[in-house]
N, C-alpha and C. Protein backbone atom coordinates (compact mmCIF):
# COMPACT_ATOMS: atom_id res chain seq x y z
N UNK A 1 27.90 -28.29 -35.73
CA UNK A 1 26.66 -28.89 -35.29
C UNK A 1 26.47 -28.71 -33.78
N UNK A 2 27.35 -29.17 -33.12
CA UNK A 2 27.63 -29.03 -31.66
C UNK A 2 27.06 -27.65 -31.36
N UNK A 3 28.14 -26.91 -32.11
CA UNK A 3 27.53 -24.78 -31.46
C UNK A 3 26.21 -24.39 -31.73
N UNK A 4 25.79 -25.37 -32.79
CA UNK A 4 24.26 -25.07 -33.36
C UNK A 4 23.32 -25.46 -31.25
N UNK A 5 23.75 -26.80 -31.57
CA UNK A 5 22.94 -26.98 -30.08
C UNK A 5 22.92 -25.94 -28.96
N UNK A 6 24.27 -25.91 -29.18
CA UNK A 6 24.63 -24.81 -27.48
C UNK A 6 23.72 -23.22 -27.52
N UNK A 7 23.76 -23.28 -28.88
CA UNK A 7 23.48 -21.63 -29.26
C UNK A 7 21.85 -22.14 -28.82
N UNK A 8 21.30 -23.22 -29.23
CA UNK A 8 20.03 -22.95 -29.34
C UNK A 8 19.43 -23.44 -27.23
N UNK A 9 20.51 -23.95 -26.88
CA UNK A 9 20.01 -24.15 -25.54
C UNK A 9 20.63 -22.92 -24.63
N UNK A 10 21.18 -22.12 -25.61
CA UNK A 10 21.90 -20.75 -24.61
C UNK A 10 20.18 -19.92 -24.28
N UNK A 11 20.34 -20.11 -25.49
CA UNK A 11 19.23 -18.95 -26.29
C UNK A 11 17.75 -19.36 -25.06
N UNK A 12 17.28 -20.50 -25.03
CA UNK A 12 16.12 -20.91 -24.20
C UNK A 12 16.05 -21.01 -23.08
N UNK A 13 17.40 -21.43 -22.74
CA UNK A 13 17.40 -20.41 -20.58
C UNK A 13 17.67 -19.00 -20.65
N UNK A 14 18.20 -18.31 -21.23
CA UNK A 14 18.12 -16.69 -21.29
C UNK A 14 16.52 -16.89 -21.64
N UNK A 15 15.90 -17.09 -22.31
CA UNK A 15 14.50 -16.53 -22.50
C UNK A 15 13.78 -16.87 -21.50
N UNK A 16 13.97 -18.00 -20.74
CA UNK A 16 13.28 -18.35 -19.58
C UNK A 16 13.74 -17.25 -18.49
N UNK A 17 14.86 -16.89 -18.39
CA UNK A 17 15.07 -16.36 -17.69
C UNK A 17 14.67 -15.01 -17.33
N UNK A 18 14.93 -14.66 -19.04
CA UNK A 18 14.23 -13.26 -19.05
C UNK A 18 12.63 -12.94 -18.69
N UNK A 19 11.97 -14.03 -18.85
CA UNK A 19 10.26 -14.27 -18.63
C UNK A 19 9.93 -14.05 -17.45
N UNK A 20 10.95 -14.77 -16.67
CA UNK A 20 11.00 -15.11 -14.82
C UNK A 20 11.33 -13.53 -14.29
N UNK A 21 12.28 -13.13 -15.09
CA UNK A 21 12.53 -11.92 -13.97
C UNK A 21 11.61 -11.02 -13.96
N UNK A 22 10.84 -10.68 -15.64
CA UNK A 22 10.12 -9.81 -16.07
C UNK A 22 8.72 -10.41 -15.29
N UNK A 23 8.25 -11.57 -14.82
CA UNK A 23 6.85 -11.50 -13.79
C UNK A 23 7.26 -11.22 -12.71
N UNK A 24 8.15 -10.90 -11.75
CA UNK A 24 8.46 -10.47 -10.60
C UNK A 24 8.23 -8.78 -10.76
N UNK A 25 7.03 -8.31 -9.98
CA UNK A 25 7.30 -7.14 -9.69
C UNK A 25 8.40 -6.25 -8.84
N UNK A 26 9.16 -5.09 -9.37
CA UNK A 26 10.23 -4.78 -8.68
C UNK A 26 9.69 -4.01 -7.36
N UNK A 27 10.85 -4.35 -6.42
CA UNK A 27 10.51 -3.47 -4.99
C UNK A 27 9.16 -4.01 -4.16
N UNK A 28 8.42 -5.53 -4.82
CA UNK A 28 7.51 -5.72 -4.42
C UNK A 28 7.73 -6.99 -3.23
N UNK A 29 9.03 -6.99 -2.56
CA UNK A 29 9.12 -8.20 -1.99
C UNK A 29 8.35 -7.40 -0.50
N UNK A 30 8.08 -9.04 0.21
CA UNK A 30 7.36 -8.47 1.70
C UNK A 30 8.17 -7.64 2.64
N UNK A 31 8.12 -6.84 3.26
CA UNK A 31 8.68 -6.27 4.42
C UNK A 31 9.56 -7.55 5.64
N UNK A 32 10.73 -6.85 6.03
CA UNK A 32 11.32 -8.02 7.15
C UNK A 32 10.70 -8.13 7.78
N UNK A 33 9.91 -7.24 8.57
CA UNK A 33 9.14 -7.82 10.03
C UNK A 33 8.15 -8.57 9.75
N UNK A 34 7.87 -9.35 7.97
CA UNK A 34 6.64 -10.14 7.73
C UNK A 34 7.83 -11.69 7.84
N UNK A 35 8.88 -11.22 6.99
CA UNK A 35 9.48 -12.63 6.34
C UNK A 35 9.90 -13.23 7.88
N UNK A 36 10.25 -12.27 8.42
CA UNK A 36 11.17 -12.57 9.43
C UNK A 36 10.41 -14.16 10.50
N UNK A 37 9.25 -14.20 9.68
CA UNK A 37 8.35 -15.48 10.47
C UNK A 37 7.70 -16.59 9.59
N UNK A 38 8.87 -16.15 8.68
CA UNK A 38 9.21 -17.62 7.40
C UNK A 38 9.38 -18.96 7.82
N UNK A 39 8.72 -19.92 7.93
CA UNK A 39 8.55 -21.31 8.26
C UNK A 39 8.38 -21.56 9.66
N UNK A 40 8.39 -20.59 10.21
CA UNK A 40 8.07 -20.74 11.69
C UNK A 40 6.21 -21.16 11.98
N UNK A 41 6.17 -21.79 13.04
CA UNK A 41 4.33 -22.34 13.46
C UNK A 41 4.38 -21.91 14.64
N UNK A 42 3.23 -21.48 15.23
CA UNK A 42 2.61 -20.84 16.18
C UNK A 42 1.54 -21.65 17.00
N UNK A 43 1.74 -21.87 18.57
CA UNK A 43 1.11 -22.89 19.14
C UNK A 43 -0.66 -22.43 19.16
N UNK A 44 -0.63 -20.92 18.41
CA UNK A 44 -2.20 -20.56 18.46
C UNK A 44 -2.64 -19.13 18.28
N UNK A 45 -3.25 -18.62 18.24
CA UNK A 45 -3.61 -17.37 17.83
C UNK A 45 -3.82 -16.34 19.14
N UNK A 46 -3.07 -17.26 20.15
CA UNK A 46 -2.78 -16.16 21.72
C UNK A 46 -1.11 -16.12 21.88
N UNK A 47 -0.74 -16.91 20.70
CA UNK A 47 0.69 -17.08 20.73
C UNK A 47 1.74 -15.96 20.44
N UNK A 48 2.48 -15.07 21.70
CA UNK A 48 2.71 -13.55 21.26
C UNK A 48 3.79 -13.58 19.81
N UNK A 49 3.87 -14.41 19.27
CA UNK A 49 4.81 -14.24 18.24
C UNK A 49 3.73 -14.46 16.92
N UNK A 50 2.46 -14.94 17.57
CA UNK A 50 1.64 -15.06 16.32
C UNK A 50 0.61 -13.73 16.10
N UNK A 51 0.63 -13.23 17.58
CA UNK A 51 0.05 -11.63 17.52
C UNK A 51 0.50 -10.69 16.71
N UNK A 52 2.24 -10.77 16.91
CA UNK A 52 2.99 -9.70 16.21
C UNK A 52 3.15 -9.44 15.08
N UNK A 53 3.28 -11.09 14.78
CA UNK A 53 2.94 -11.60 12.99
C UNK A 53 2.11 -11.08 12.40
N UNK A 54 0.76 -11.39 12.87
CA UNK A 54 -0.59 -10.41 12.34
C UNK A 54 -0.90 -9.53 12.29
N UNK A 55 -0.08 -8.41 14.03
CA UNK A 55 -0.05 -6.69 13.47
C UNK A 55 0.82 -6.25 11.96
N UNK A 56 1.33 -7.36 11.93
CA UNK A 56 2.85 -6.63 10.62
C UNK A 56 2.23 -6.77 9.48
N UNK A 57 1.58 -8.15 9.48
CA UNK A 57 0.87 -8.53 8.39
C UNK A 57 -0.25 -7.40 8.11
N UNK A 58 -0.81 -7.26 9.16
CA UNK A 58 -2.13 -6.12 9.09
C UNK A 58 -1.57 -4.85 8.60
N UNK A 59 -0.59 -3.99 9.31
CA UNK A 59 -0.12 -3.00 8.98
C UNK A 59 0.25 -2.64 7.22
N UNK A 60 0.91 -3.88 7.01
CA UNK A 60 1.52 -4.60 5.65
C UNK A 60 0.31 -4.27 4.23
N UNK A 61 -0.61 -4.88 4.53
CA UNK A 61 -1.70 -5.03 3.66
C UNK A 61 -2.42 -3.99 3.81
N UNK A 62 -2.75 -3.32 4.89
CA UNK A 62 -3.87 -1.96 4.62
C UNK A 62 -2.38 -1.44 3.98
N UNK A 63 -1.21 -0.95 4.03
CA UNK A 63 -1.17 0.12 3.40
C UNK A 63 -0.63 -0.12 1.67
N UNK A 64 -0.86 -1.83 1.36
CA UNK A 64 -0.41 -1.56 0.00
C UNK A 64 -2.49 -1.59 -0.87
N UNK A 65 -3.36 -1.64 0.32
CA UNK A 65 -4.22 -1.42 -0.56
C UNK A 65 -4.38 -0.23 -0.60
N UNK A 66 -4.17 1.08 0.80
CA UNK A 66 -4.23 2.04 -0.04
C UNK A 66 -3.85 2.70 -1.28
N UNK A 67 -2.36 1.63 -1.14
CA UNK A 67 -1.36 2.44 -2.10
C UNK A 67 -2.18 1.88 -3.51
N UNK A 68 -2.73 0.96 -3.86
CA UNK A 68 -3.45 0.10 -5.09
C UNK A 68 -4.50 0.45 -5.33
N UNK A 69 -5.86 0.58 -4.41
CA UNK A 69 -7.00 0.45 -4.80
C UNK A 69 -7.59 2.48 -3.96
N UNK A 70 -6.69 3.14 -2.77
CA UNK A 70 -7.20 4.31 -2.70
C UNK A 70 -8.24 3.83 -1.16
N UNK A 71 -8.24 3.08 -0.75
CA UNK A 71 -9.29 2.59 0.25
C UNK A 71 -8.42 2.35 1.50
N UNK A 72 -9.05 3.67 2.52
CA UNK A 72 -8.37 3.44 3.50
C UNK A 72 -8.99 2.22 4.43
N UNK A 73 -8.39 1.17 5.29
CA UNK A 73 -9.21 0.41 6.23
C UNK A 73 -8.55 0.37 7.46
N UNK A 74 -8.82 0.79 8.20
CA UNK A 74 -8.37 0.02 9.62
C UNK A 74 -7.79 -0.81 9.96
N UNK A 75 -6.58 -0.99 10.20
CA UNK A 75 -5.61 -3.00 10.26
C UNK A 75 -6.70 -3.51 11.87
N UNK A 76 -7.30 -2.34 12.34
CA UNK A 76 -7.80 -2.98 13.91
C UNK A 76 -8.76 -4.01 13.78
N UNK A 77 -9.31 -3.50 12.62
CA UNK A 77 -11.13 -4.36 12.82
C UNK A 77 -11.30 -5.57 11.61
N UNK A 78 -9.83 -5.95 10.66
CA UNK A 78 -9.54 -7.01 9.90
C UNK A 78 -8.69 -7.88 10.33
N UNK A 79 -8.45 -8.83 10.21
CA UNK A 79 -7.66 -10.20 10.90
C UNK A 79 -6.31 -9.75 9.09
N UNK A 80 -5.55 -10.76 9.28
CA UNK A 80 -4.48 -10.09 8.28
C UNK A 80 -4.97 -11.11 7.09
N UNK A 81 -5.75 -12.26 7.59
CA UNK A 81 -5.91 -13.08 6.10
C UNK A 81 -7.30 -12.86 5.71
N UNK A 82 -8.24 -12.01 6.59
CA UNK A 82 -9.22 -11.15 6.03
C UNK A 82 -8.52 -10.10 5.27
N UNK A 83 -8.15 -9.00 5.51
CA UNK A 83 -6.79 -8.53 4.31
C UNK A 83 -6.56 -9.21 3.54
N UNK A 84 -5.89 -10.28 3.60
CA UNK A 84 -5.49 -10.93 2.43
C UNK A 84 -6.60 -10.94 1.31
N UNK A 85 -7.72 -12.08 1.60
CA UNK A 85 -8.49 -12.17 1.05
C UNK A 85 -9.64 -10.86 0.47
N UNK A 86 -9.50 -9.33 1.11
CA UNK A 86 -9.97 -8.13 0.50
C UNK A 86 -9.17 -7.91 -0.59
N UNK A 87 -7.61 -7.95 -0.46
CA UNK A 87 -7.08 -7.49 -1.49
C UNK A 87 -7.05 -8.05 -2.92
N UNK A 88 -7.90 -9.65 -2.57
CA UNK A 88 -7.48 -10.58 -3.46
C UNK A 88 -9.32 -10.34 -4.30
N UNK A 89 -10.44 -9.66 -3.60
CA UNK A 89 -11.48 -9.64 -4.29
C UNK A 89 -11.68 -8.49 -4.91
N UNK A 90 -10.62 -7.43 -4.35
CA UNK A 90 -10.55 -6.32 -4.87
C UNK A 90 -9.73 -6.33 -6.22
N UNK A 91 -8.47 -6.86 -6.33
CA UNK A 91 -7.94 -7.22 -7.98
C UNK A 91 -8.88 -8.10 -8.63
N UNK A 92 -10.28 -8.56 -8.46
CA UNK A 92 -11.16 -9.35 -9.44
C UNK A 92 -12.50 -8.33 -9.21
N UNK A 93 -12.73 -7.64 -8.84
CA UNK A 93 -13.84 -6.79 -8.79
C UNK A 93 -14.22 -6.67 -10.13
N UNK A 94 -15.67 -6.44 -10.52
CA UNK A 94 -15.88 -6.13 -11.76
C UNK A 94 -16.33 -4.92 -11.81
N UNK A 95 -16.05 -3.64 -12.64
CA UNK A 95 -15.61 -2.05 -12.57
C UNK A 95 -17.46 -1.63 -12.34
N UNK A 96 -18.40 -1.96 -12.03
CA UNK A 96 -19.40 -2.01 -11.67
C UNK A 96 -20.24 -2.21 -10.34
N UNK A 97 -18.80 -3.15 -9.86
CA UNK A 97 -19.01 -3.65 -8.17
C UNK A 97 -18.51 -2.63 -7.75
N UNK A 98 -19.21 -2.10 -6.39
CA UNK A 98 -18.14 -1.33 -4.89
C UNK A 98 -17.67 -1.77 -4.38
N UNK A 99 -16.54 -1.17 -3.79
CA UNK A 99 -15.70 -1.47 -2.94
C UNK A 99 -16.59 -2.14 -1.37
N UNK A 100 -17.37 -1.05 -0.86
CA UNK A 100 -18.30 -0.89 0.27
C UNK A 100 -18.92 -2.25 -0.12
N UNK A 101 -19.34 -3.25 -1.46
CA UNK A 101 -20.81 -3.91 -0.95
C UNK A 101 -19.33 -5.40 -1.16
N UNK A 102 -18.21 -5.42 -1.30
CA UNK A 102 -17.12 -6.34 -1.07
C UNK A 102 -17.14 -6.35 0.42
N UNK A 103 -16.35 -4.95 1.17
CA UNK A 103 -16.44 -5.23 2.40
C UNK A 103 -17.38 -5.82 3.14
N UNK A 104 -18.72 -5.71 3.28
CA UNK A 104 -19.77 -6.04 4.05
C UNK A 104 -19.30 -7.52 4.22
N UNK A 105 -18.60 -8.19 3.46
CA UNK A 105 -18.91 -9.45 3.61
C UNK A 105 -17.68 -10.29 4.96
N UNK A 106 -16.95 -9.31 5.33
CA UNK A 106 -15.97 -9.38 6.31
C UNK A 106 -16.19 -9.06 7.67
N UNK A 107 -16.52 -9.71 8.16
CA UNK A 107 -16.99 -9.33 9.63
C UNK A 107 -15.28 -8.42 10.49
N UNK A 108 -16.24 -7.16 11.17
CA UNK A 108 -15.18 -6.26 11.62
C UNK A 108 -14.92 -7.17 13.07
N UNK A 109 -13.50 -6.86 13.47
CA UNK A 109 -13.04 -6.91 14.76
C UNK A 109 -13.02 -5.60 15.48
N UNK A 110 -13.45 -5.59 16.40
CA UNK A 110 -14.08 -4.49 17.50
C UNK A 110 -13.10 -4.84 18.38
């Protein structure tokens, strides 16, 4: 009776487990020069450690949308959580929308 239990609670963390690993995309973790500013706060957006953050971040995100969606952008003239938020309207696009009438809605940095 006992092994009956064990077997059946072996059995349901391996499957959890197996679920967990299988939603992690492989090779998809962030780059060091992003993590590397993991729980850290920034006294402001002139703050040179919060600049550097945002080139990496910027650099980071234009090139996994080229690598995803084929659309080259500029890291100069997007902030990195404007990025963020392109990449995030671009995986909900509906195959009818452009790319071009998404962007418009992001004001460029010059």
């Amino acid at each position: 009776m006992k092994s009956k239990w064990f077997l059946a609670t072996l059995s349901i963390i391996l499957g959890i487990g197996l679920t967990a690993s299988l939603t992690f995309p492989k090779g998809a973790g962030m780059p060091p020069q992003i993590t590397a500013y993991n729980g850290k706060s920034f006294k402001g957006s002139q703050d040179p450690e919060y600049i550097s953050y945002d080139q990496a971040l910027r650099e980071y995100l234009v090139n996994r949308i080229q690598q995803d969606f084929g659309i080259a952008l500029d890291p100069k003239k997007y902030s990195g959580f404007d990025l963020l938020e392109i990449e995030a309207l671009f995986k909900c696009k509906k195959s009818t929308e452009s790319y071009e009438r998404l962007l418009k809605m992001f004001p460029k940095r010059w």
